[in-house]
N, C-alpha and C. Protein backbone atom coordinates (compact mmCIF):
# COMPACT_ATOMS: atom_id res chain seq x y z
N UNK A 1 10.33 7.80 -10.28
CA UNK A 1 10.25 8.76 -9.23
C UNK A 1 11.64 9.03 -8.69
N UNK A 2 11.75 10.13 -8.68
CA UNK A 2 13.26 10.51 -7.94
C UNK A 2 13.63 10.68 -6.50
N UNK A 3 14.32 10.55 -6.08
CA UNK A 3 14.65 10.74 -4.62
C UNK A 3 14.48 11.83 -4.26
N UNK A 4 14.15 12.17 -2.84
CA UNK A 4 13.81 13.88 -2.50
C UNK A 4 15.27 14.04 -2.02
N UNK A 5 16.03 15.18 -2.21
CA UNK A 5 16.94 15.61 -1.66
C UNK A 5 16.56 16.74 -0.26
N UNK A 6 15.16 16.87 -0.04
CA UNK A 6 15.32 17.94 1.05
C UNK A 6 14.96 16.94 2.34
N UNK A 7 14.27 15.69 1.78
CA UNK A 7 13.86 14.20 2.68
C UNK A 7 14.57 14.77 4.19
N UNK A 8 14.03 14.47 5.52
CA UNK A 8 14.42 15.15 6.61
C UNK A 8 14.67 16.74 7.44
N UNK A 9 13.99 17.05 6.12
CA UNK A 9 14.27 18.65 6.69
C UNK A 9 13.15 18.59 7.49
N UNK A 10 13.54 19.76 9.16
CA UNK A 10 12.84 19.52 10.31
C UNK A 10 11.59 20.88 9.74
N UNK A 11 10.51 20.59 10.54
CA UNK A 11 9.73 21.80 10.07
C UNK A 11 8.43 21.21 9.54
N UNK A 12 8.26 20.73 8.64
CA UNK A 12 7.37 19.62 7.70
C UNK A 12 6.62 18.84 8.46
N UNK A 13 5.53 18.19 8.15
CA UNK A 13 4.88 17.05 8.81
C UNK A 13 5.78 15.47 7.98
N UNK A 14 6.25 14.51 8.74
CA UNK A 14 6.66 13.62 8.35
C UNK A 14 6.27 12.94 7.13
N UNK A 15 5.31 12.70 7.11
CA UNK A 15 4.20 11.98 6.13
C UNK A 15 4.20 13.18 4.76
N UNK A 16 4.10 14.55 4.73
CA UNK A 16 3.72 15.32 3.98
C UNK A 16 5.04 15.33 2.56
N UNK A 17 6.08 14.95 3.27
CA UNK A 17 7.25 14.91 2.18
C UNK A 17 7.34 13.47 1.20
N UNK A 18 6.79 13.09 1.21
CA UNK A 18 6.90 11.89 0.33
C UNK A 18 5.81 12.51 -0.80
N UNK A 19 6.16 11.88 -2.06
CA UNK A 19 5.64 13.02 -3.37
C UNK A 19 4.16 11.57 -3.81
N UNK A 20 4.10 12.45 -4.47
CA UNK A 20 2.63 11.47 -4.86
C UNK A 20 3.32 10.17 -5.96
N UNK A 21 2.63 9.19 -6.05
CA UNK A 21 2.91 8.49 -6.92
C UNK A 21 2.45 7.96 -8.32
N UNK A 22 2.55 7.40 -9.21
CA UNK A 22 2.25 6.68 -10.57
C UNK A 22 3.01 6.97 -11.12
N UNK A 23 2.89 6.20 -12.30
CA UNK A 23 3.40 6.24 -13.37
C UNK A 23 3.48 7.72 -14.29
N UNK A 24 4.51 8.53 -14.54
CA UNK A 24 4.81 9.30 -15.28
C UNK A 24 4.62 10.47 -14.92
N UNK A 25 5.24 10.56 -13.25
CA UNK A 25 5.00 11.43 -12.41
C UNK A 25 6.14 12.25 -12.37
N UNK A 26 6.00 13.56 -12.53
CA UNK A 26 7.37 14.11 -12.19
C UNK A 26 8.11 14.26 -10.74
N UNK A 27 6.99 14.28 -10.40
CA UNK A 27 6.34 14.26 -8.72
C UNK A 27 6.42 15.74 -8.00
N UNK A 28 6.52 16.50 -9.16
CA UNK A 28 5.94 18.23 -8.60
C UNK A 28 4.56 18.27 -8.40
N UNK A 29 3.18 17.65 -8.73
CA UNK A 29 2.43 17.33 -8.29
C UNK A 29 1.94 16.91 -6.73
N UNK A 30 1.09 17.48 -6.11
CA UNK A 30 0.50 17.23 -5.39
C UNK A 30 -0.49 16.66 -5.39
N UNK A 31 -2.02 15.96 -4.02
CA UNK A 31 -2.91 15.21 -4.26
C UNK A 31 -3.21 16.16 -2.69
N UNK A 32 -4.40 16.52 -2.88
CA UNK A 32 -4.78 17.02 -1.45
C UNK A 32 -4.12 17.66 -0.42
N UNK A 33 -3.43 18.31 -1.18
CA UNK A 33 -1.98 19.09 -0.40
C UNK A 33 -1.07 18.11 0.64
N UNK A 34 -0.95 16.86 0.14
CA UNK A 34 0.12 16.04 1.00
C UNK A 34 1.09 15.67 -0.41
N UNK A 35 2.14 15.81 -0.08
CA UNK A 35 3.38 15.55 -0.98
C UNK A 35 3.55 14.09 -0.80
N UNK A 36 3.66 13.28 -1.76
CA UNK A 36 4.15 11.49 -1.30
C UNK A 36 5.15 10.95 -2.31
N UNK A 37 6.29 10.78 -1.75
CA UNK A 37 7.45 9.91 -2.26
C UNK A 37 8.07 9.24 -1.43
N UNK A 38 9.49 9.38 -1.38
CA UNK A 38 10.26 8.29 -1.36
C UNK A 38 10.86 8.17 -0.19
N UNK A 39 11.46 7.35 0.46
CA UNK A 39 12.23 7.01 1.52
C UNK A 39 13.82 7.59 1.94
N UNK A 40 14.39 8.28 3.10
CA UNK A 40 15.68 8.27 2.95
C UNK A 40 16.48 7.54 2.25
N UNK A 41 17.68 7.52 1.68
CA UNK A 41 18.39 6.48 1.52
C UNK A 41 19.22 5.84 2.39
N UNK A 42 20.10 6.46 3.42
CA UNK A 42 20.56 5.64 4.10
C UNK A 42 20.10 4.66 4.99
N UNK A 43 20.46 3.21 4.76
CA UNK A 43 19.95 2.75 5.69
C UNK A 43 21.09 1.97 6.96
N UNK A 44 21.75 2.89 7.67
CA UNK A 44 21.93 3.11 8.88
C UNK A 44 21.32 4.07 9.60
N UNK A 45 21.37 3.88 11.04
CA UNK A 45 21.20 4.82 11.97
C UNK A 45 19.50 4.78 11.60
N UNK A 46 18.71 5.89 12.66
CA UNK A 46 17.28 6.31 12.66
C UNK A 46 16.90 7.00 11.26
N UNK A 47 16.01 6.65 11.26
CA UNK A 47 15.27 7.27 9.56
C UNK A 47 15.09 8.44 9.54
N UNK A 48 15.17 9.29 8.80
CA UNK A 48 15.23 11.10 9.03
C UNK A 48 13.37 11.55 9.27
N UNK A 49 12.51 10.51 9.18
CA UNK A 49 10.75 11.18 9.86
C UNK A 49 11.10 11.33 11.22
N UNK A 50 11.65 10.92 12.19
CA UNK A 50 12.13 11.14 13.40
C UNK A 50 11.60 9.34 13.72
N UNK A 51 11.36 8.55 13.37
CA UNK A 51 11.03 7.51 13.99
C UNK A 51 11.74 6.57 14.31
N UNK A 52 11.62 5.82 15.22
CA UNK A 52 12.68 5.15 15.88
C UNK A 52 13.16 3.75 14.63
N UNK A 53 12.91 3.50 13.78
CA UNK A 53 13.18 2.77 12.83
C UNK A 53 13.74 3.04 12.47
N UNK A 54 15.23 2.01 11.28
CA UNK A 54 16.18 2.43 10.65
C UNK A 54 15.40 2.40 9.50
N UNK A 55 15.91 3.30 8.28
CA UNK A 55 15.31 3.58 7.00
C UNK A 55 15.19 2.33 6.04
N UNK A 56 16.18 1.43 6.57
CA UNK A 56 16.06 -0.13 6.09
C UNK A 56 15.00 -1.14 7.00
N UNK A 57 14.74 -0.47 8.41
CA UNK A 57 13.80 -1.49 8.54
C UNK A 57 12.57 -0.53 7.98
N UNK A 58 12.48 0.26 8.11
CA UNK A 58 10.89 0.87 7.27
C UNK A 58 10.71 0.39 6.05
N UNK A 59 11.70 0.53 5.66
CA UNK A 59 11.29 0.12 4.01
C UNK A 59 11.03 -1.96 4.08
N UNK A 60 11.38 -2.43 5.12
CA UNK A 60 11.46 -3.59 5.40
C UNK A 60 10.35 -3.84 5.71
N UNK A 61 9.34 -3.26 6.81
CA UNK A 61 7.87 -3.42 7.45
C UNK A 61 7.30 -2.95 6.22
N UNK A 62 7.31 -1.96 5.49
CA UNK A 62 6.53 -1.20 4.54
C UNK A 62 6.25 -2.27 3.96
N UNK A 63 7.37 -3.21 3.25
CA UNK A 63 7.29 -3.85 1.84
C UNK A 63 6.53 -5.01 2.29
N UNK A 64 6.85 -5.58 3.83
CA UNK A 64 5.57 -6.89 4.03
C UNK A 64 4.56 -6.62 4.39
N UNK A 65 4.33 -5.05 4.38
CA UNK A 65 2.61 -5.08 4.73
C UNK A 65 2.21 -5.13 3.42
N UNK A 66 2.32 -5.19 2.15
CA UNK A 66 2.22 -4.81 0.76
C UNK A 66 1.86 -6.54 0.51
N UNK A 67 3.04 -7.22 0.81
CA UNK A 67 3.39 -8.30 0.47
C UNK A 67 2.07 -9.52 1.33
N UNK A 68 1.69 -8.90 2.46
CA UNK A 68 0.56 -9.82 3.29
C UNK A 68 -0.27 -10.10 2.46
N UNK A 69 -0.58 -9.74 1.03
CA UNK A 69 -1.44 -10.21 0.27
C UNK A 69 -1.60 -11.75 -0.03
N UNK A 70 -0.19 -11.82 -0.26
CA UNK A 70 0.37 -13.21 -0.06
C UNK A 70 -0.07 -13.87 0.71
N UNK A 71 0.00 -13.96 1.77
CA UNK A 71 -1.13 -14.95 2.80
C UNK A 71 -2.24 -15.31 2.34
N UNK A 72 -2.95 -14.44 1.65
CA UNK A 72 -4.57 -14.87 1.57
C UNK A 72 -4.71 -15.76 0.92
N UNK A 73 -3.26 -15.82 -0.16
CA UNK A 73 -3.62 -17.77 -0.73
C UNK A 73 -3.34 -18.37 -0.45
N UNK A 74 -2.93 -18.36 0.88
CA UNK A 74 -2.98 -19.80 1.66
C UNK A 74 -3.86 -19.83 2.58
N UNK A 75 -4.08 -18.85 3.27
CA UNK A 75 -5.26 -18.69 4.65
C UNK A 75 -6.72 -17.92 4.31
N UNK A 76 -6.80 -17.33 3.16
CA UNK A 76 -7.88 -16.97 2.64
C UNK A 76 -8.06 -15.32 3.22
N UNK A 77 -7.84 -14.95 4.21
CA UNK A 77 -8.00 -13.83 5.03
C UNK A 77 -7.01 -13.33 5.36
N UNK A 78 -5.69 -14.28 5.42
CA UNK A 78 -4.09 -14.10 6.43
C UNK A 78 -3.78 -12.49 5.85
N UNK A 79 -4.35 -11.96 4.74
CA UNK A 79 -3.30 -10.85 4.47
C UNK A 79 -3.92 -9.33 5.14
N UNK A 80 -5.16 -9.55 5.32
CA UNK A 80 -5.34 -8.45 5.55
C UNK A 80 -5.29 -8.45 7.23
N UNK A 81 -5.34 -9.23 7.82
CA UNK A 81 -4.78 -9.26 9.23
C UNK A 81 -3.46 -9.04 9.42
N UNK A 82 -2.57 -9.62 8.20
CA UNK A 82 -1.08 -9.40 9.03
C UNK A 82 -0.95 -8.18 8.63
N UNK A 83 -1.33 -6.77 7.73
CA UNK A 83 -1.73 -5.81 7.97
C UNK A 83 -2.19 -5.12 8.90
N UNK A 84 -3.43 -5.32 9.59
CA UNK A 84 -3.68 -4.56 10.48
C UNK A 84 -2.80 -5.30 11.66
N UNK A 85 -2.06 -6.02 11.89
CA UNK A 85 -1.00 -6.90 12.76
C UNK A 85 0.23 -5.38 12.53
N UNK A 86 0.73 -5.38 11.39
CA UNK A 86 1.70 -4.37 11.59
C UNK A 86 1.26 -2.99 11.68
N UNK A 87 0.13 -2.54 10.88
CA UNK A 87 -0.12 -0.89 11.12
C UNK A 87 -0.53 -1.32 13.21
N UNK A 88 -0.71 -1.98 13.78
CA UNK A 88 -0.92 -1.75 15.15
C UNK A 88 0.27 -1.71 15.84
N UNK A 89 1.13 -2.44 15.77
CA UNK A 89 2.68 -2.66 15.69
C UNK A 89 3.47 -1.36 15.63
N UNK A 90 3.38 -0.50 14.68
CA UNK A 90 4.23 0.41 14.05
C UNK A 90 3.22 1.14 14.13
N UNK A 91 2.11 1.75 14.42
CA UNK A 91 1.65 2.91 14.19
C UNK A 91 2.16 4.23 15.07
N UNK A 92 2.70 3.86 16.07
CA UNK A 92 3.39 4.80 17.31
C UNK A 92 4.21 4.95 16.73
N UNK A 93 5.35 4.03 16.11
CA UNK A 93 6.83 3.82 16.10
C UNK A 93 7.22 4.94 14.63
N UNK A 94 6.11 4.54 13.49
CA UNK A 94 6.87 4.81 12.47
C UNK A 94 5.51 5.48 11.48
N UNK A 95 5.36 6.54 11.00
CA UNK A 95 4.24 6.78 10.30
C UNK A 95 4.18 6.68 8.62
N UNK A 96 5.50 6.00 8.38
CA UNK A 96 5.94 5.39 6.90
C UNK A 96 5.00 3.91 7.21
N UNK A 97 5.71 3.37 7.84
CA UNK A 97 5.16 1.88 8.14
C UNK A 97 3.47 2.17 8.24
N UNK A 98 3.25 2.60 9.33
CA UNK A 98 1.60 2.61 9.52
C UNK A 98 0.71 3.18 8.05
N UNK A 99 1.73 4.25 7.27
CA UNK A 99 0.71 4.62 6.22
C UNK A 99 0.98 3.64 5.47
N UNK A 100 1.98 2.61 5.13
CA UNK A 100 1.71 1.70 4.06
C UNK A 100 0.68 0.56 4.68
N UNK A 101 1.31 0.24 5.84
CA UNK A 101 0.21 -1.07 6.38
C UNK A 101 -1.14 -0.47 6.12
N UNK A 102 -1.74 0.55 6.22
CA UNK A 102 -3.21 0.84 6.43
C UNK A 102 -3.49 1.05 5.06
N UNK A 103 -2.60 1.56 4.14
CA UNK A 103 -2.95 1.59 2.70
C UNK A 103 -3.46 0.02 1.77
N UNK A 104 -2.36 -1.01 2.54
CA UNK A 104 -2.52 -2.49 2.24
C UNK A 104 -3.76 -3.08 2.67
N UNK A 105 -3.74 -2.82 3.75
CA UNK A 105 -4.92 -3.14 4.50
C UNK A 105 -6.63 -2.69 3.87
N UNK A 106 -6.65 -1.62 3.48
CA UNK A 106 -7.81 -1.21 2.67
C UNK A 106 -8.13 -1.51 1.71
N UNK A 107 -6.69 -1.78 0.89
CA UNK A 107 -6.64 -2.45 -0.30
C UNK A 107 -7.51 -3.68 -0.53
N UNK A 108 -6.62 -4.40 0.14
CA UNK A 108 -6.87 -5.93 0.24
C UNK A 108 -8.13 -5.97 0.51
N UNK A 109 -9.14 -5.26 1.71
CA UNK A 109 -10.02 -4.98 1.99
C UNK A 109 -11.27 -4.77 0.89
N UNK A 110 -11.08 -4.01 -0.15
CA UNK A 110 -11.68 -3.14 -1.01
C UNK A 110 -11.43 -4.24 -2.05
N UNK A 111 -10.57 -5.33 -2.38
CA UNK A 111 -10.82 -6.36 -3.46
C UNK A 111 -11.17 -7.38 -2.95
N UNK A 112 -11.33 -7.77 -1.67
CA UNK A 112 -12.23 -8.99 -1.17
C UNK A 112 -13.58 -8.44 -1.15
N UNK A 113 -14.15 -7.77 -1.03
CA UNK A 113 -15.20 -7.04 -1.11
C UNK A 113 -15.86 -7.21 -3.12
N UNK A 114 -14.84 -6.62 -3.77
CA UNK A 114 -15.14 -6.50 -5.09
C UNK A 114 -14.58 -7.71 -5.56
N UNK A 115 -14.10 -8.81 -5.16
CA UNK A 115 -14.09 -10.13 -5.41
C UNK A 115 -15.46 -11.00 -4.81
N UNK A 116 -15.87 -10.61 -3.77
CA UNK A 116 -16.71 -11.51 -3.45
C UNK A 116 -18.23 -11.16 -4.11
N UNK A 117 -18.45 -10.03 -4.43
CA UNK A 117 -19.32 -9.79 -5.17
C UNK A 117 -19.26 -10.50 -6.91
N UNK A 118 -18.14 -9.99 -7.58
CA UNK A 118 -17.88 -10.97 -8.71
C UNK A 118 -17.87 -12.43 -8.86
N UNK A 119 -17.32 -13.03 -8.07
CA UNK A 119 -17.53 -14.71 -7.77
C UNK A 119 -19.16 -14.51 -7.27
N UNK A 120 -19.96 -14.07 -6.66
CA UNK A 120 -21.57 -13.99 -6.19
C UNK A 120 -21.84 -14.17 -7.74
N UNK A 121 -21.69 -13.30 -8.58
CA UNK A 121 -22.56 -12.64 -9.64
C UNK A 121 -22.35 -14.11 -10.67
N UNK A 122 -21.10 -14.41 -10.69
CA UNK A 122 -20.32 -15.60 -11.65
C UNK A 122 -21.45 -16.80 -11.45
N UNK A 123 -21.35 -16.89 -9.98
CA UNK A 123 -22.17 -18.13 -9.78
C UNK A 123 -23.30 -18.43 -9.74
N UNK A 124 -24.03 -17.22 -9.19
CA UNK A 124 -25.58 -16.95 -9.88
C UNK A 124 -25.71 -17.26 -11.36
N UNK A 125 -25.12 -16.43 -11.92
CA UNK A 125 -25.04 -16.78 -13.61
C UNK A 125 -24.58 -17.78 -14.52
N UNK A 126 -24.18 -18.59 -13.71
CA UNK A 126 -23.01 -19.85 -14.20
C UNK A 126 -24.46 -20.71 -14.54
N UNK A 127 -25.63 -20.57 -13.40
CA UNK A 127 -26.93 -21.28 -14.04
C UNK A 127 -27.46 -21.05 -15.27
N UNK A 128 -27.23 -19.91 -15.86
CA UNK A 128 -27.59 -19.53 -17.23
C UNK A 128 -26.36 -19.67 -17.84
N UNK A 129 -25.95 -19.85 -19.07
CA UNK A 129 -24.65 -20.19 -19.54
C UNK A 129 -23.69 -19.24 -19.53
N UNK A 130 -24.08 -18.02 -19.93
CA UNK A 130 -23.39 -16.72 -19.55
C UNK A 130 -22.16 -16.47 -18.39
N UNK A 131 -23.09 -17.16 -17.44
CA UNK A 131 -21.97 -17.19 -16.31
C UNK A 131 -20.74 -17.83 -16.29
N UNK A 132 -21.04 -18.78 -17.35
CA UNK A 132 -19.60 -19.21 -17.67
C UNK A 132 -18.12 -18.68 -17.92
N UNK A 133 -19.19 -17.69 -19.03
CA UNK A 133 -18.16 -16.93 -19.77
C UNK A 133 -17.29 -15.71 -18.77
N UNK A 134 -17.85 -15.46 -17.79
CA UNK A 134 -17.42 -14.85 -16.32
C UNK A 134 -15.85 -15.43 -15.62
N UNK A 135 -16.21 -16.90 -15.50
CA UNK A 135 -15.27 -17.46 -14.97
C UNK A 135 -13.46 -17.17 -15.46
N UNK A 136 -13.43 -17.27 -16.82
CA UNK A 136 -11.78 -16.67 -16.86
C UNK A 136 -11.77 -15.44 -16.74
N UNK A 137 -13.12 -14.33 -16.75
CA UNK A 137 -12.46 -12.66 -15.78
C UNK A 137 -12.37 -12.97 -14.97
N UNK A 138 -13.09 -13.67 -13.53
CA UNK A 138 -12.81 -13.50 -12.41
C UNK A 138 -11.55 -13.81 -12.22
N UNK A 139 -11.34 -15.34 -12.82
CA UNK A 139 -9.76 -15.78 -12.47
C UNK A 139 -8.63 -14.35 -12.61
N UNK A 140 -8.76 -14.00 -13.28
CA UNK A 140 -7.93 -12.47 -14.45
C UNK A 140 -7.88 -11.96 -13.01
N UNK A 141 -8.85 -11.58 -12.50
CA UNK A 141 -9.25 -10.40 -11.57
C UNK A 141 -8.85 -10.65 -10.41
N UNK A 142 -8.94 -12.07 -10.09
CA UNK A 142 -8.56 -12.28 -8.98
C UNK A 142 -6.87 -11.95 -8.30
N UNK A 143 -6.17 -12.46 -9.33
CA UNK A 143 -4.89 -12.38 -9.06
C UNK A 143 -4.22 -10.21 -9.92
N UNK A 144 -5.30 -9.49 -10.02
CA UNK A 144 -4.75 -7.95 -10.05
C UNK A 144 -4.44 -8.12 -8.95
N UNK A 145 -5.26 -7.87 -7.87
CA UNK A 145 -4.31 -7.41 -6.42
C UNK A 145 -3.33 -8.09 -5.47
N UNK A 146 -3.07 -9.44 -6.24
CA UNK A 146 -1.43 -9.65 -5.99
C UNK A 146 -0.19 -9.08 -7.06
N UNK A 147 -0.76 -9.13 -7.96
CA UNK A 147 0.55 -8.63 -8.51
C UNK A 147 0.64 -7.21 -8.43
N UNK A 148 -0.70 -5.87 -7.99
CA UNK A 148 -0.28 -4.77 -7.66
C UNK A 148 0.16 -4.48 -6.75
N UNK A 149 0.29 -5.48 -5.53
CA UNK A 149 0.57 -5.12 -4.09
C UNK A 149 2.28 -6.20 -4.52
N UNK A 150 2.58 -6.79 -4.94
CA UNK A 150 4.02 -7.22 -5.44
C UNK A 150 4.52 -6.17 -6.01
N UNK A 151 3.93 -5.52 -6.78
CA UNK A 151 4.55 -4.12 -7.26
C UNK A 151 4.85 -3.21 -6.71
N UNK A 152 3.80 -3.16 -6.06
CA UNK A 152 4.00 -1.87 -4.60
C UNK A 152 4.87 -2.08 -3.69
N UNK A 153 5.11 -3.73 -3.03
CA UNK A 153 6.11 -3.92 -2.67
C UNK A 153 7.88 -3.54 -3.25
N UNK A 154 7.46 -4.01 -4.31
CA UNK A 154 8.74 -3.62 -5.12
C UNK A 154 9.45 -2.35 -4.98
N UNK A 155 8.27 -1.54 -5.29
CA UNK A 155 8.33 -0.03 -5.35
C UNK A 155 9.18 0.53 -3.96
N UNK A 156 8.36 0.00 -2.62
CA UNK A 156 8.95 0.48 -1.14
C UNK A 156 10.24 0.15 -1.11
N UNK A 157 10.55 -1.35 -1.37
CA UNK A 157 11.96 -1.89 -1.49
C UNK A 157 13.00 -1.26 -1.76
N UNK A 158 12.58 -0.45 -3.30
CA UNK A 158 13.47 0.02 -4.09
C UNK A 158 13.56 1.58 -2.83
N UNK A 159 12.77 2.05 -2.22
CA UNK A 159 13.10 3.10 -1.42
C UNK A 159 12.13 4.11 -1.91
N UNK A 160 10.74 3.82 -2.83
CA UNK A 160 10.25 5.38 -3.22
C UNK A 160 8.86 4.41 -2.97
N UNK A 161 7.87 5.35 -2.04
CA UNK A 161 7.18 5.55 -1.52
C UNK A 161 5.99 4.79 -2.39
N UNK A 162 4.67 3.82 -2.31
CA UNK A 162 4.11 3.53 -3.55
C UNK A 162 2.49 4.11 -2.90
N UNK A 163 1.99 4.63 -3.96
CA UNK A 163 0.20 5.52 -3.54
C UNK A 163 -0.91 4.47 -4.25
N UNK A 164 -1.34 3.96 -3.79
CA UNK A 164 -2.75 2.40 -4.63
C UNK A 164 -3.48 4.45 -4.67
N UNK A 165 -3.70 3.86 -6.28
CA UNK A 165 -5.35 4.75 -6.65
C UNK A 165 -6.38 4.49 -5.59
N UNK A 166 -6.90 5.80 -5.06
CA UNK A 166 -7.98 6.01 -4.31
C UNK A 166 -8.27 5.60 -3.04
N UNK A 167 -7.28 4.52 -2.57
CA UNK A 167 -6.82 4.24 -1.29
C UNK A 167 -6.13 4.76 -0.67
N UNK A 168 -5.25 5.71 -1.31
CA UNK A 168 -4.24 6.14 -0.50
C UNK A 168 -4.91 7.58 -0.26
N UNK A 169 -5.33 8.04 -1.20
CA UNK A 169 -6.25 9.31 -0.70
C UNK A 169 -7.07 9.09 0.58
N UNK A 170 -7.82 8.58 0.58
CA UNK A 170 -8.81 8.02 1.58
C UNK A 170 -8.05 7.55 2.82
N UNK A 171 -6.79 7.16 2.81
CA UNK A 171 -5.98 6.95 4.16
C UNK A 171 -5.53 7.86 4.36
N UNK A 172 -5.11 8.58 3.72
CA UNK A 172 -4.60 10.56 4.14
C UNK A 172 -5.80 11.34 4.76
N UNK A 173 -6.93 10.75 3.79
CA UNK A 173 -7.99 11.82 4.75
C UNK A 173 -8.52 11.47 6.29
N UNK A 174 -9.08 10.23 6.06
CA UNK A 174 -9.22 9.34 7.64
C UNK A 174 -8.32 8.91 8.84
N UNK A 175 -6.73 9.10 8.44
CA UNK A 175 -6.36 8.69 9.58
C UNK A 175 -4.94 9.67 9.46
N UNK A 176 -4.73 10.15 10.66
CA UNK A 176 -3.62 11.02 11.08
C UNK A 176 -2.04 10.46 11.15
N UNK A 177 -1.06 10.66 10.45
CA UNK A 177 -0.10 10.72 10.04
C UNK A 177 0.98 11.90 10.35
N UNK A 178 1.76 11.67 11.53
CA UNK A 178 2.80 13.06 11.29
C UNK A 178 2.25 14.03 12.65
């Protein structure tokens, strides 16, 4: 994904200039008429969305709301709280920060949900032998949404904006940005 060169032009809704994301995006594409990419680059001074954050601490809050996933293997729950901990934090301040925290947050949300159903199903079935054979997907499965939210982290770090499939749509439509 490339850097936006028009990034800060006044006029725009804040949120609307960042280009959509994945893999093999040119990022002339749109998704629901909101544009999603990447971050200023400088990181001195205030970030060009108008928010009182420097473009290094956004990309700084961004990347540990991504990263709160991390908690949950130690506290079981820790990640999706220290999520909604920062989108409450930053939702006034910065609408980069709040759209990644709430994107993380759903995330994480949406695979404890589809984890706890899979471990249900595993262990019901583990009584018939079948269920056995369950046990190394779940393991598999369990650890996708750390290493996609490490990625996504990665992604903010590096300064370009990261979109989770079908979450991030669904946070553009439900909650106001910009």
């Amino acid at each position: 994904m490339q850097q936006d060169p028009n990034y800060g032009n006044e006029g725009e809704s804040r949120l609307r200039r960042i280009r959509v994301g994945g893999e093999g995006n040119t990022g002339d594409e749109t998704r629901g008429g909101s544009e999603y990419g990447s971050f200023g680059t400088s990181d001195q001074g205030p970030a060009t969305d108008g928010s009182s954050l420097s473009a290094r601490d956004e990309r700084t809050w961004s990347m540990l709301s991504h990263l709160s996933v991390l908690l949950s293997l130690i506290t079981g729950i820790g990640g999706p709280i220290a999520a909604l901990v920062i989108w409450l934090v930053y939702k006034d301040r910065s609408d980069r920060v709040a759209f990644h925290a709430m994107q993380s947050l759903w995330y994480q949300v949406a695979w404890i949900v589809i984890l706890g159903v899979g471990w249900t199903i595993t262990a019901l079935l583990s009584l018939v032998v079948i269920g056995l054979l369950l046990v190394p997907v779940m393991l598999l499965a369990t650890f996708v949404p750390i290493v996609h939210q490490c990625y996504a982290a990665y992604k903010v770090n590096q300064g370009t904006d990261y979109r989770y499939p079908f979450v991030a749509d669904m946070v553009d439509r439900n909650h106001r940005f910009g």
